[in-house]
C-alpha atoms as a PDB file:
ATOM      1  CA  UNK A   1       0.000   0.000   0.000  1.00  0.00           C
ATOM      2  CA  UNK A   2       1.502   3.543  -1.042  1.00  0.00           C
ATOM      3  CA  UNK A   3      -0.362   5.011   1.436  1.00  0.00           C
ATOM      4  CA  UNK A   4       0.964   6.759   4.760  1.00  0.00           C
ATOM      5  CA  UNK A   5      -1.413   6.232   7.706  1.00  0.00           C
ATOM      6  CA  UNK A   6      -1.368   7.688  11.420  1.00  0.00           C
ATOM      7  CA  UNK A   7      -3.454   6.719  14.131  1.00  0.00           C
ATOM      8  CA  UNK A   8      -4.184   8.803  17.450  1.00  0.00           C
ATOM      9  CA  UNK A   9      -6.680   7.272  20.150  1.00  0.00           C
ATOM     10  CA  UNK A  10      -8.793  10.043  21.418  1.00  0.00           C
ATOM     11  CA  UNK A  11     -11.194   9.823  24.168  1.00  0.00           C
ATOM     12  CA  UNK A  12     -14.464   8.738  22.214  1.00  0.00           C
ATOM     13  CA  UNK A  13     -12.922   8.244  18.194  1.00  0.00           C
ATOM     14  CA  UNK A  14      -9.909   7.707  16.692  1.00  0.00           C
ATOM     15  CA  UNK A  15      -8.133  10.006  14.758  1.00  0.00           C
ATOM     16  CA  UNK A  16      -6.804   8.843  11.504  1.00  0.00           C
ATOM     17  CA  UNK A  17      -4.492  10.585   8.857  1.00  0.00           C
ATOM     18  CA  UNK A  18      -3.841   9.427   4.876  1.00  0.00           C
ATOM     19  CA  UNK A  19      -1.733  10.389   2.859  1.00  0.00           C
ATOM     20  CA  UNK A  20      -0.566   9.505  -0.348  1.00  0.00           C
ATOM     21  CA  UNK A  21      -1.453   8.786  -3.933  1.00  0.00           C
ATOM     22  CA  UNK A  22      -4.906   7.328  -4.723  1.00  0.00           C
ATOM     23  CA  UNK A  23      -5.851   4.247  -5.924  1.00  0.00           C
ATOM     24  CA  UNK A  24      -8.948   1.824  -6.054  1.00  0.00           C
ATOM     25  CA  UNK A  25      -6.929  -1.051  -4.356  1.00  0.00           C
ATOM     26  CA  UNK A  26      -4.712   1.254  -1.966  1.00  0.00           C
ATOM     27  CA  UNK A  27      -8.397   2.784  -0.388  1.00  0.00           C
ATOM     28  CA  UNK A  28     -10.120  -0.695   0.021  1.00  0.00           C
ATOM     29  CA  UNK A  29      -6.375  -1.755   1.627  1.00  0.00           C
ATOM     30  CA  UNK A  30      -7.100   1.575   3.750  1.00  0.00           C
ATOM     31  CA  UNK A  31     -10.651   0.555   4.804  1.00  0.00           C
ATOM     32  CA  UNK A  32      -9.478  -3.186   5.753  1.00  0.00           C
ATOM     33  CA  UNK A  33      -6.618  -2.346   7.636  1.00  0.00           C
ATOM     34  CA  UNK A  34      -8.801   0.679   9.124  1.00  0.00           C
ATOM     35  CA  UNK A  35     -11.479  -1.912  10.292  1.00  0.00           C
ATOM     36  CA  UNK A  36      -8.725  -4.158  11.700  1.00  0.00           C
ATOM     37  CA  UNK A  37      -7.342  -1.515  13.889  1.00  0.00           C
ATOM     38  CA  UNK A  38     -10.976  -0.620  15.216  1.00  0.00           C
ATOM     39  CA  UNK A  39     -11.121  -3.939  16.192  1.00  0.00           C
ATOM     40  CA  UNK A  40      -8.102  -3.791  18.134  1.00  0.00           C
ATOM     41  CA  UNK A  41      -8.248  -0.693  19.527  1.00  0.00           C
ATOM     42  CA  UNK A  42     -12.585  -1.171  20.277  1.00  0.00           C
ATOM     43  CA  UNK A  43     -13.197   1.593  18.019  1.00  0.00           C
ATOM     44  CA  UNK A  44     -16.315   2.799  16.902  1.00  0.00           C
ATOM     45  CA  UNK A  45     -16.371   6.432  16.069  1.00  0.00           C
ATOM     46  CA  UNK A  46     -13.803   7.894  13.906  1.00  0.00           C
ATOM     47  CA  UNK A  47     -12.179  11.031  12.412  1.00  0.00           C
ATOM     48  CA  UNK A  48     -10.559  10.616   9.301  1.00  0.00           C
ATOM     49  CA  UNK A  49      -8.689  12.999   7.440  1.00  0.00           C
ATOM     50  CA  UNK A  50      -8.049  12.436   3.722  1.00  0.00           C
ATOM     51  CA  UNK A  51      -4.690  13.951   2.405  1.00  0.00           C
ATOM     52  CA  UNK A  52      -4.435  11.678  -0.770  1.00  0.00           C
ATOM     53  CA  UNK A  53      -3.709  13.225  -4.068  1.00  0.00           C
ATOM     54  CA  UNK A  54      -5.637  12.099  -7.188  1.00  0.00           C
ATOM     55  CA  UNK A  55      -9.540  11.420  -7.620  1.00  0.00           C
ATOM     56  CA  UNK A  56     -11.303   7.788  -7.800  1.00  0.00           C
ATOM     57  CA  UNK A  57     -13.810   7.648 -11.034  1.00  0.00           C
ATOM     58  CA  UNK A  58     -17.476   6.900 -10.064  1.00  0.00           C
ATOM     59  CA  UNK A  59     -17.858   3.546 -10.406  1.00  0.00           C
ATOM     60  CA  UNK A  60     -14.800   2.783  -8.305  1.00  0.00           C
ATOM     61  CA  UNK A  61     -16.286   5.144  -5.335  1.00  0.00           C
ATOM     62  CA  UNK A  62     -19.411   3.374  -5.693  1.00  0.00           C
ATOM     63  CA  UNK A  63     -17.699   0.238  -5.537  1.00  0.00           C
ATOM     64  CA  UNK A  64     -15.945   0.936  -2.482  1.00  0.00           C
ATOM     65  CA  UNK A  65     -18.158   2.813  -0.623  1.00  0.00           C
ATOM     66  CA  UNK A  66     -20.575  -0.110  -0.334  1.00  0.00           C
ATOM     67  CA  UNK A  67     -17.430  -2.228   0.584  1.00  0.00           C
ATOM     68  CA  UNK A  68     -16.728   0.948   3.762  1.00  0.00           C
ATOM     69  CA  UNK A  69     -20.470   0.648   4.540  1.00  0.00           C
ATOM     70  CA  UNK A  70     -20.375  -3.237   5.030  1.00  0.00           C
ATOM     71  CA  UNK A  71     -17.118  -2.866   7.138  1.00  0.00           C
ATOM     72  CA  UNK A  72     -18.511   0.098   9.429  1.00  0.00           C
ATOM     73  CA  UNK A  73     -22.389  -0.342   9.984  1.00  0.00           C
ATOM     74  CA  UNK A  74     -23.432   0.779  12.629  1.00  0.00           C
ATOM     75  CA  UNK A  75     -20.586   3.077  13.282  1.00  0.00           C
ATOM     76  CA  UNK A  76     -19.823   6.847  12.976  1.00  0.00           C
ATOM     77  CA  UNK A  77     -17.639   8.655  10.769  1.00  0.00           C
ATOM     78  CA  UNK A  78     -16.556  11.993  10.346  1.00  0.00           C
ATOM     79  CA  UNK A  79     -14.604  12.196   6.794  1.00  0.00           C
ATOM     80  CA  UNK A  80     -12.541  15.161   6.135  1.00  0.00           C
ATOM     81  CA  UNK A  81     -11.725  16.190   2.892  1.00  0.00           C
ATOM     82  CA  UNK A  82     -10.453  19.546   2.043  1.00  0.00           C
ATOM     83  CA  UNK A  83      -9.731  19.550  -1.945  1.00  0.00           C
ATOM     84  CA  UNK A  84     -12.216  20.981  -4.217  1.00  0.00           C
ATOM     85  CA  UNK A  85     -10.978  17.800  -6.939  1.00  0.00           C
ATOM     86  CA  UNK A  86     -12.336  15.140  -4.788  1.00  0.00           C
ATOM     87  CA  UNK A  87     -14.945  16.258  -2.259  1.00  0.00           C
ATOM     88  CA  UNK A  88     -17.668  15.810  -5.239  1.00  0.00           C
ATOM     89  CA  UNK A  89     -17.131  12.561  -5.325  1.00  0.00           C
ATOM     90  CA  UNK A  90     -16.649  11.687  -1.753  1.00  0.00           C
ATOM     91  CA  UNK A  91     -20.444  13.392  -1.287  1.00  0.00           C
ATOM     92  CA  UNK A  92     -21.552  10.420  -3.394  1.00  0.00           C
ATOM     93  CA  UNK A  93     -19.682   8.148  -1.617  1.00  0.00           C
ATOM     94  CA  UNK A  94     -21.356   9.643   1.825  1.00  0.00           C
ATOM     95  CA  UNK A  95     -24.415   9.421   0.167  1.00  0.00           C
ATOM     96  CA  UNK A  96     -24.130   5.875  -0.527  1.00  0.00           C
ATOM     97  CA  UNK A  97     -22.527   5.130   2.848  1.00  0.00           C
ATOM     98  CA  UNK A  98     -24.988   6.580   4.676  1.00  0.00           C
ATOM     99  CA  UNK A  99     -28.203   4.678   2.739  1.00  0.00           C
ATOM    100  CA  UNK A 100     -26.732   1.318   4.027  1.00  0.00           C
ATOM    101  CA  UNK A 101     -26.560   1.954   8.008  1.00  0.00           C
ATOM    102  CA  UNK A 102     -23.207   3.933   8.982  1.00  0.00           C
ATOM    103  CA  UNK A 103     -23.845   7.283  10.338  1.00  0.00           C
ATOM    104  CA  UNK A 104     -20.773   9.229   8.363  1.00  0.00           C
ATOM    105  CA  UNK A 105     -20.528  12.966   7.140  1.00  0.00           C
ATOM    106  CA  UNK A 106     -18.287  14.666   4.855  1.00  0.00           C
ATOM    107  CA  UNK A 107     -16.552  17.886   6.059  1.00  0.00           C
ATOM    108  CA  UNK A 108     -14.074  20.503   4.212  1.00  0.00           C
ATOM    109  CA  UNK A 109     -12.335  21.406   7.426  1.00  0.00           C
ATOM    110  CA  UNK A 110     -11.247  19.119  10.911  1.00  0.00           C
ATOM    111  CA  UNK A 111     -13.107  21.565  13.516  1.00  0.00           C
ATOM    112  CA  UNK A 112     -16.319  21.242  11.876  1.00  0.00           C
ATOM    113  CA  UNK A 113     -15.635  16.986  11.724  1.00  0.00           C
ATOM    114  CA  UNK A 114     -14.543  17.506  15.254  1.00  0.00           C
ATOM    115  CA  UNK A 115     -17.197  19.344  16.362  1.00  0.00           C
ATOM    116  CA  UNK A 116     -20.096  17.377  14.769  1.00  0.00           C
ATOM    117  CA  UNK A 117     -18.172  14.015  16.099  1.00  0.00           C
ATOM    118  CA  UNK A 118     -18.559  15.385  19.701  1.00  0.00           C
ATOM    119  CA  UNK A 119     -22.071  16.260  19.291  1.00  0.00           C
ATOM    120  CA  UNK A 120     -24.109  13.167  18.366  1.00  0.00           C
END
């Protein structure tokens, strides 16, 4: 996986930082290994900041947000993504998310994921 990841346990989420070029099979590699350490840490609440470069077509953010909504039902996720290139197609992917039982929002900035993580 060419991505770089960083994890931080915070009182109720953990904090999680990407970076690095995107790909179809590097973000499902993400999501796995991001499920995995949930399960070791007893995570259920994250906030995830998205600092990789490069845009997924459609079909592949269809593809894999129905793969992050099987991995994370149930769970909450604030998703932060602050270029203009991708956050179009990471609303589709929240919208998609969010019709199959994970309680996830997209936001442009960390405050606003922080502070809507700390308020529901």
């Amino acid at each position: 996986m060419s991505y770089s990841i960083s994890y931080e346990d915070m009182a109720n989420y953990l904090y999680v930082h990407i970076e690095g070029p995107e790909s179809y099979d590097d973000a499902n590699c993400f999501w796995e290994e991001l499920r995995k350490e949930a399960d070791v840490r007893k995570k259920s609440r994250f906030l995830i900041v998205d600092d990789v470069t490069g845009v997924l077509d459609l079909k592949d953010v269809y593809l894999l947000s129905a793969r992050i909504a099987s991995l994370f039902k149930g769970q909450v996720i604030a998703y932060v993504d602050p270029k203009k290139e991708s956050y179009v197609a990471n609303q589709y992917g929240e919208s998609i998310i969010s019709g199959q039982g994970v309680k996830v929002r997209l936001f442009k900035t960390e405050i606003e994921a922080f502070e809507w993580l700390n308020n529901i």
